[in-house]
Structure formats: structure tokens, C-alpha cells
C-alpha atoms as a PDB file:
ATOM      1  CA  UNK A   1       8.228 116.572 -43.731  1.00  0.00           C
ATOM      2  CA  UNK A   2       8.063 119.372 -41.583  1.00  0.00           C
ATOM      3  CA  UNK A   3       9.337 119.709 -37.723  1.00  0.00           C
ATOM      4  CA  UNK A   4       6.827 120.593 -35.002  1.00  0.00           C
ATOM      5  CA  UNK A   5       8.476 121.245 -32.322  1.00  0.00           C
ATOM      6  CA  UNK A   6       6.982 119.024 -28.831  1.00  0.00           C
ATOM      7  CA  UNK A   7       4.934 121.751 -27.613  1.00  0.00           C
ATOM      8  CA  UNK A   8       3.053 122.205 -30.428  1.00  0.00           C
ATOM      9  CA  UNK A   9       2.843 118.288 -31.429  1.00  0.00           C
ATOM     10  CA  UNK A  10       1.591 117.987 -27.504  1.00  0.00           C
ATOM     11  CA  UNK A  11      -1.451 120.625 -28.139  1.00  0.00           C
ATOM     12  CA  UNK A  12      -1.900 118.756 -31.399  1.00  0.00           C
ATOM     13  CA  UNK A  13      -2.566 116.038 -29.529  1.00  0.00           C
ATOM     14  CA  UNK A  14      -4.218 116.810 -26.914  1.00  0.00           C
ATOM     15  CA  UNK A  15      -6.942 118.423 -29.539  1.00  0.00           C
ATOM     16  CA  UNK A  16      -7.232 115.339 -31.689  1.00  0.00           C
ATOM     17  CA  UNK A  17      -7.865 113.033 -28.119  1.00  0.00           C
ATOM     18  CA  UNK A  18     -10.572 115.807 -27.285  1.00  0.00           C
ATOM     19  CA  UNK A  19     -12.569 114.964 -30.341  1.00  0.00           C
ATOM     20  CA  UNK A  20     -12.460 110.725 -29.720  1.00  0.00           C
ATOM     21  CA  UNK A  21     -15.854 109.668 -28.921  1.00  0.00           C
ATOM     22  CA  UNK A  22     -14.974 107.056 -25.788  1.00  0.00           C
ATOM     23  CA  UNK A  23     -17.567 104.618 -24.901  1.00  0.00           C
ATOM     24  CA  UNK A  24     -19.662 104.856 -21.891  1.00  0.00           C
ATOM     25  CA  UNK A  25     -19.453 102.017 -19.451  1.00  0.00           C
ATOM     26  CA  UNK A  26     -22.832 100.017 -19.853  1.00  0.00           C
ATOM     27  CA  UNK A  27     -21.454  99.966 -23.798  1.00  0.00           C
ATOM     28  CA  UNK A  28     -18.037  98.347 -22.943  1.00  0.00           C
ATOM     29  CA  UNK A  29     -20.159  95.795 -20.306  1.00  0.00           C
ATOM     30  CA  UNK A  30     -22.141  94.175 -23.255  1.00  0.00           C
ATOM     31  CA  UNK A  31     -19.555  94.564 -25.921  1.00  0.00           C
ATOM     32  CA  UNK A  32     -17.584  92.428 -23.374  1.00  0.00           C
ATOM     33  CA  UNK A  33     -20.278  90.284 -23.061  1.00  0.00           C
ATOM     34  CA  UNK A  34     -21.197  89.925 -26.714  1.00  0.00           C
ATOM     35  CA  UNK A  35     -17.223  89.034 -27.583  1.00  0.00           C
ATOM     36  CA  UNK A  36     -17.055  86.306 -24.462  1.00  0.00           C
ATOM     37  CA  UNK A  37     -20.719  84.413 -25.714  1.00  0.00           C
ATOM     38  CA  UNK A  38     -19.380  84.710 -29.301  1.00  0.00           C
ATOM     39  CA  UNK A  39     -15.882  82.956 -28.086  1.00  0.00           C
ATOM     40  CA  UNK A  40     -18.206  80.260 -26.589  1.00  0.00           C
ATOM     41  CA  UNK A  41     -19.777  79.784 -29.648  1.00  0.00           C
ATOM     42  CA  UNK A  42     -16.892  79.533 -31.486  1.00  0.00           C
ATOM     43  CA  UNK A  43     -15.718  77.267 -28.919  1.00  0.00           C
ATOM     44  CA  UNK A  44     -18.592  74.938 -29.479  1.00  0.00           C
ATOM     45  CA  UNK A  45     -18.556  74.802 -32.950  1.00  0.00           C
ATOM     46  CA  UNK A  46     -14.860  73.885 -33.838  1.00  0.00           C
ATOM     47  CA  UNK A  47     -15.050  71.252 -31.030  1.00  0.00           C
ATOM     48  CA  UNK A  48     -17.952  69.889 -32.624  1.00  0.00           C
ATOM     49  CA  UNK A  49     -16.505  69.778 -36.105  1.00  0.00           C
ATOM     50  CA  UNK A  50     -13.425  68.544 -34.930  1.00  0.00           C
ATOM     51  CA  UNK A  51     -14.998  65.612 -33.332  1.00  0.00           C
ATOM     52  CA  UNK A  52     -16.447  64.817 -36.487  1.00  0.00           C
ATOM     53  CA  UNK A  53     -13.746  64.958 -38.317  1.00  0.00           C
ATOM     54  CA  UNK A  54     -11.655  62.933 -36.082  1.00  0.00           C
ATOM     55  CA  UNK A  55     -14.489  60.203 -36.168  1.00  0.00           C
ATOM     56  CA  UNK A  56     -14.614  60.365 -40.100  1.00  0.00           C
ATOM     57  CA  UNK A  57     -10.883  59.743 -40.112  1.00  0.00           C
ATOM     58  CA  UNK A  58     -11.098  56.646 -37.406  1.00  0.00           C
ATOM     59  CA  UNK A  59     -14.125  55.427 -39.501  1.00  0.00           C
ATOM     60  CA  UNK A  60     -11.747  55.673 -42.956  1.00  0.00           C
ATOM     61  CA  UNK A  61      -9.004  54.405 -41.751  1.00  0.00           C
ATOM     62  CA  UNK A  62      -9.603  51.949 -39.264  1.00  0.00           C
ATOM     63  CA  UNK A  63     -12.049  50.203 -41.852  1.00  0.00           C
ATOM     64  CA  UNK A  64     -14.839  50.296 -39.734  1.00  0.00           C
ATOM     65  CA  UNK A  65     -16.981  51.837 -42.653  1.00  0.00           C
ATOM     66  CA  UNK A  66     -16.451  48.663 -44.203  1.00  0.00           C
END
């Protein structure tokens, strides 16, 4: 591999960064947003199955199916 000396790696740089397309503000807000309600969600749901589960196990093993 070839050597590029710093001063030519930091204009490298400096050009690629130039071309990154950053998000404006009101897009990070509601991506944010979007990735906390989805958390909640998620949240919800595994405590929901989990509770389940744990019943279906009591109700198995316990014998009060039967």
C-alpha cells in the first residue's frame, strides 16, 4: 500500500467529509422520536410475552391446568 504523507491524507479528508450529506435538525428530532416510541413498543411487547410465558410455566408446573 502506498504512503500519503499527513498533509495530503488531511486534504483527503477533509474532501471526502465535504461530500457527507448531514441531517438537518427537524430530521434528527423525529428520527429520535421514532427510535424512543419504537423502544416503547418493544418494551411493551416482550413484557407482555414474558408475562405469558411465566404464567404458562406456573400453570404447567404448579398443576393448576389440571
Amino acid at each position: 500500500m502506498a504512503k500519503t504523507n499527513p498533509f495530503d491524507f488531511i486534504q483527503q479528508v477533509r474532501s471526502e467529509a465535504a461530500k457527507v450529506t448531514w441531517p438537518t435538525r427537524k430530521e434528527t428530532m423525529i428520527t429520535t422520536a421514532m427510535v424512543f416510541v419504537m423502544v416503547v413498543l418493544a418494551s411493551i411487547f416482550f413484557l407482555v410475552v414474558d408475562q405469558a410465558i411465566g404464567w404458562g410455566v406456573r400453570w404447567v408446573i404448579l398443576g393448576l391446568g389440571g
